[in-house]
Each structure stands twice: as structure tokens, then as C-alpha cells.
Protein backbone atom coordinates (compact mmCIF):
# COMPACT_ATOMS: atom_id res chain seq x y z
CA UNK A 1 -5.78 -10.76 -45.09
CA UNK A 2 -7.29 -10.57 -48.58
CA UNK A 3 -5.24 -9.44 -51.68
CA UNK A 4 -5.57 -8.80 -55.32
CA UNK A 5 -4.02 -11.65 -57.29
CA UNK A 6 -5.04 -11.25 -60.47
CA UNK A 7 -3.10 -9.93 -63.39
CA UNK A 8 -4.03 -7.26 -65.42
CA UNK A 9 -6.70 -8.21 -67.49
CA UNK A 10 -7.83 -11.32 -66.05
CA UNK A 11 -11.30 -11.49 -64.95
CA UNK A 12 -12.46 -11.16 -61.52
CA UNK A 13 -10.50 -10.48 -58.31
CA UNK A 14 -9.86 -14.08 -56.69
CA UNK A 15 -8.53 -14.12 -52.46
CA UNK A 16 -6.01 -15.57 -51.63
CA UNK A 17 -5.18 -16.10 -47.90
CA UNK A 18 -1.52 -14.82 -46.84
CA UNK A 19 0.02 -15.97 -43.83
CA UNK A 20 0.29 -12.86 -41.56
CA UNK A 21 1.96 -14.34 -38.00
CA UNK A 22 4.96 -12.85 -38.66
CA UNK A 23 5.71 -11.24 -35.49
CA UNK A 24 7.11 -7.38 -35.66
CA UNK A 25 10.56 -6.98 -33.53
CA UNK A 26 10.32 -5.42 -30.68
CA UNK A 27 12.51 -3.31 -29.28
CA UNK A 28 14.08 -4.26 -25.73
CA UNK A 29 12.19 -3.57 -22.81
CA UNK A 30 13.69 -0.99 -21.08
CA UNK A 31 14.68 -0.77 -17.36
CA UNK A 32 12.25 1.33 -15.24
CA UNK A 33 14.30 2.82 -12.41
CA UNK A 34 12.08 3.46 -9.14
CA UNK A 35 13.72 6.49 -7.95
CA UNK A 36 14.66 6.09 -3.77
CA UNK A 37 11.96 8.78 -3.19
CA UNK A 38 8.97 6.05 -4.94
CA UNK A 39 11.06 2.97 -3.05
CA UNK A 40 10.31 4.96 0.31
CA UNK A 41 7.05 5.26 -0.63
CA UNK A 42 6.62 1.54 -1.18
CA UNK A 43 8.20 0.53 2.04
CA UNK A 44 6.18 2.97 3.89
CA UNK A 45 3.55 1.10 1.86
CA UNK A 46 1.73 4.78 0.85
CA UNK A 47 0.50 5.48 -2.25
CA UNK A 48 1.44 8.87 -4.08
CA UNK A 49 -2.11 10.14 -3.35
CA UNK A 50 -1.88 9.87 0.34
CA UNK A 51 1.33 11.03 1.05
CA UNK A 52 2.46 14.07 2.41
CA UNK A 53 5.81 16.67 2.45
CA UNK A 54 5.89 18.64 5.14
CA UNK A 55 7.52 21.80 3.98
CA UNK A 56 8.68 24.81 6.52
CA UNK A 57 9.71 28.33 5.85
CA UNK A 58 8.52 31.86 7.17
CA UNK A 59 9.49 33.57 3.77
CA UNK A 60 6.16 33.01 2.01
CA UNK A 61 7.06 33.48 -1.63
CA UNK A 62 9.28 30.79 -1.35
CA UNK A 63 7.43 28.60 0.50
CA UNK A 64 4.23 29.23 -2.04
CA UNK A 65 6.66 28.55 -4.91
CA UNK A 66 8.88 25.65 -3.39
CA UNK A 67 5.24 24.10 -2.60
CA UNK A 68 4.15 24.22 -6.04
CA UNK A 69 7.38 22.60 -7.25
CA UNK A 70 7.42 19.66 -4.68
CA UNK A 71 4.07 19.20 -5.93
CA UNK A 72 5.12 18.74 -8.95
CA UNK A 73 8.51 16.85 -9.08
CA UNK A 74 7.22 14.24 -6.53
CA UNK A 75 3.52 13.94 -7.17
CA UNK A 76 2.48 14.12 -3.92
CA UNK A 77 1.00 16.09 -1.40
CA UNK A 78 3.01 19.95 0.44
CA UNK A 79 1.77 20.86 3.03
CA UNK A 80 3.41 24.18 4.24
CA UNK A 81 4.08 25.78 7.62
CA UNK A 82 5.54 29.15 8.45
CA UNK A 83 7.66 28.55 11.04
CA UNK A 84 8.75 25.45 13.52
CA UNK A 85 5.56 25.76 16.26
CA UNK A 86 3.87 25.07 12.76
CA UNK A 87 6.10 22.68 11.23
CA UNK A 88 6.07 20.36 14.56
CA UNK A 89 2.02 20.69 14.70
CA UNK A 90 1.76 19.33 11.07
CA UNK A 91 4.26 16.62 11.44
CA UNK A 92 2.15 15.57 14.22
CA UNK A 93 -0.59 15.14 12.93
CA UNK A 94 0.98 14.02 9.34
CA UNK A 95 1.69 10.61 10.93
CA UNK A 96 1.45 7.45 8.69
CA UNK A 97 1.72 9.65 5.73
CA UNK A 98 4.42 11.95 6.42
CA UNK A 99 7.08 11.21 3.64
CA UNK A 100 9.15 14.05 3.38
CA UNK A 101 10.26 17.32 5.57
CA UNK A 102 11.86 20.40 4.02
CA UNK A 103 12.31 22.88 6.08
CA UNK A 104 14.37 26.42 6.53
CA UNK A 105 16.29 26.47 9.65
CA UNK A 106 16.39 30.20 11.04
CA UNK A 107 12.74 31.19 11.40
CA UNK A 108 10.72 33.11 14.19
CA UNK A 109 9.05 31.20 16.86
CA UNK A 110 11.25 27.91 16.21
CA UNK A 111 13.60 26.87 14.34
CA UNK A 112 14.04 24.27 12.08
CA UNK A 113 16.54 22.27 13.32
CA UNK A 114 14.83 22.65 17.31
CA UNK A 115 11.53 21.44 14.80
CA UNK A 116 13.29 18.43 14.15
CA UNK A 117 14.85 17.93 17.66
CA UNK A 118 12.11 18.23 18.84
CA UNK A 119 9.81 15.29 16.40
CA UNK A 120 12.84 13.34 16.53
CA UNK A 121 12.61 13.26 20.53
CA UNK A 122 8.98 12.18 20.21
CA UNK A 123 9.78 9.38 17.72
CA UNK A 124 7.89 11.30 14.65
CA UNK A 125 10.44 11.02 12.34
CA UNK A 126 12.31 8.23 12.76
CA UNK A 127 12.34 6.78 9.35
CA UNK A 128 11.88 10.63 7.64
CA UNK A 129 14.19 12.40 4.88
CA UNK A 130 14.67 15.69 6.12
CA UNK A 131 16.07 18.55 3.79
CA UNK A 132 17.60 21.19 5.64
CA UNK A 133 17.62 24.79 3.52
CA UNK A 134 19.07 28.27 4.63
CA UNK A 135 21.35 30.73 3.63
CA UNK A 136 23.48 30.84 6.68
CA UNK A 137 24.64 27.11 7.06
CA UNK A 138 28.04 27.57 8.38
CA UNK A 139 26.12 29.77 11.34
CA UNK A 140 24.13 27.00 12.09
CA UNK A 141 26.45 23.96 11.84
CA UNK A 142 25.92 23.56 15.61
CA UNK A 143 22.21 23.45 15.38
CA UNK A 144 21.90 21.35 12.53
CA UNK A 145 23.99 18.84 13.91
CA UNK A 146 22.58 18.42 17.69
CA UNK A 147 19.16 18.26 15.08
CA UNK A 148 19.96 15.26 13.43
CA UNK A 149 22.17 13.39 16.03
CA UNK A 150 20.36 9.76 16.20
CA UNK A 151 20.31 8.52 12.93
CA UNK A 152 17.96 11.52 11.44
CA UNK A 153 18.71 10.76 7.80
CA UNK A 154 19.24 14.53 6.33
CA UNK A 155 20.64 16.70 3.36
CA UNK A 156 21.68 20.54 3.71
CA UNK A 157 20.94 23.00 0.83
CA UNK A 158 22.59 26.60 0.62
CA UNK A 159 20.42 29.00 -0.64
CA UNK A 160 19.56 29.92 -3.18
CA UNK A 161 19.31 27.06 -5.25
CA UNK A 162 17.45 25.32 -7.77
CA UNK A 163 14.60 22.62 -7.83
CA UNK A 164 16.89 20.45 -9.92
CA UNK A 165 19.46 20.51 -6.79
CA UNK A 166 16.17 20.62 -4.28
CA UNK A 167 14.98 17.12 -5.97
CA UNK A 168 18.39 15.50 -6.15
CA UNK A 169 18.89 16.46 -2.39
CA UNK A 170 15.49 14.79 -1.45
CA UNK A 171 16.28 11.44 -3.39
CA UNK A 172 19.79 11.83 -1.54
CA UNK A 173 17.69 11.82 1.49
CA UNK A 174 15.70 9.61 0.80
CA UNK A 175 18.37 7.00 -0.60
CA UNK A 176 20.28 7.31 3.42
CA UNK A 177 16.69 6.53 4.80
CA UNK A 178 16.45 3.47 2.68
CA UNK A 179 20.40 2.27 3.49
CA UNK A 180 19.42 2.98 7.28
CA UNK A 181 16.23 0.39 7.10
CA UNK A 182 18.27 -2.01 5.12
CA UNK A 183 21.22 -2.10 7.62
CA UNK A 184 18.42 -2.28 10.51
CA UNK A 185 17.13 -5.55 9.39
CA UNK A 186 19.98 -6.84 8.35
């Protein structure tokens, strides 16, 4: 570093060196949390951009709009089905990157819940969040439950309801998956 050191009216401008390793402070590194949705992700050792939620619902608005939001919050892959037939082809063939399902549970053709009965019986989801969604949960407390008998880690969502309340139900989810792989190799 070069300065000025002369005085006013002295002659010509002489350098001087100044010492300059004086280190700034820094402020304390701050804890990155790894949220249990990105912890899945590294144990299923899949990268954001290959990763897919499978997300299943015969209203299409919502399924257009939840889509776009998953997308979003998670920054990954939705893939969308309308209905369970659907749902259960694109978990199929969603293997090795399947991260997520969301799904609706009274729809035409199949259900949600028999959509998950049904990939559960085939060993498709074994290690899978599931987020069950529907406006008539108490109706389908039966269903949901013969579903996710077998250790299917899951969350329930009453519609309507926000993303906020969508995302915390995933990481929910995703946080029993986690606690269900830890206590497995324990």
C-alpha cells in the first residue's frame, strides 16, 4: 500500500510501505441445516437434478398448481398423474429416483391409498415419504390405514391447505423415513 507522507508544503510525495495483514473479523460461520427432505436425498445418494415426486390427483388445477409449487420448494423434479392406474405406472417406472409421493386419495379408477397398497406390496416404496391429501379424511381412515400398514412412512393433509403446511408435511415425512433407516441399521 502506498500513501502520501508528506506535509504540506514539502516537496515531492515520498512511499512509505504500511503494514496491511491486519486481518478483518469475521463474523461466525453459521450452521447450514440440511433439511430431512436434502438428507433423504443424500442417503438415497440422488442428486436434486435426478430426482423425482410423484404427485397424484384427478382435479387438474390442483395438480397443475401443486406441481409447480413442489417444483419449486424442493428443487426437484413432479411428475403428475391423474388418478392411481397412473400414479402406480409412474412409480414404477420412477425407480432409483423416486423421492417423494403426494397423492389425493379418492380418485376414479384407483385410489390413492389402493396406489400405495398396491407399490408397497411390490416393494416400490419401501423407503418412500408418502403425503396423503383429501378432503374427506375421517371417510377414509380405514383406507389410509390398511395403505400404510408395514412401515409406509406417511403424513395426512386436510384440504384445503397451504404449500407452507404441504412442505412441512413432506419434511415430516421425510424425517419418519430417515428415523425408520436409522433404527434399521441400528
Amino acid at each position: 500500500m502506498v500513501v502520501d507522507a508528506r506535509q504540506p508544503g514539502e516537496g515531492e510525495p515520498q512511499e512509505m510501505a504500511v503494514k496491511t495483514d491486519i486481518v478483518p473479523e469475521q463474523a461466525p460461520a453459521e450452521a447450514v441445516t440440511v433439511s430431512p427432505f436434502e438428507q433423504l436425498l443424500e442417503r438415497m445418494a440422488l442428486q436434486k437434478s435426478e430426482a423425482i415426486v410423484s404427485l397424484v390427483d384427478d382435479e387438474k388445477a390442483l395438480r397443475v398448481m401443486l406441481g409447480r409449487a413442489l417444483t419449486r420448494a424442493l428443487g426437484v423434479a413432479t411428475y403428475t398423474a391423474e388418478h392411481g392406474e397412473e400414479g402406480l405406472d409412474l412409480i414404477q417406472q420412477s425407480q432409483g429416483k423416486l423421492c417423494l409421493v403426494v397423492t389425493d386419495i379418492n380418485m376414479p379408477k384407483m385410489s390413492g391409498a389402493k396406489m400405495i397398497h398396491k407399490a408397497r406390496d411390490k416393494g416400490l416404496i419401501e423407503n418412500t415419504p408418502v403425503v396423503f391429501m383429501s378432503g374427506l379424511i375421517q371417510q377414509n381412515a380405514a383406507e389410509i390405514a390398511n395403505a400404510t400398514t408395514g412401515g409406509i412412512s406417511h403424513e395426512i393433509l386436510q384440504k384445503p391447505f397451504g404449500i407452507d403446511v404441504l412442505v412441512a408435511a413432506i419434511q415430516s415425512a421425510c424425517q419418519k423415513v430417515l428415523d425408520k433407516m436409522e433404527n434399521a441399521s441400528a
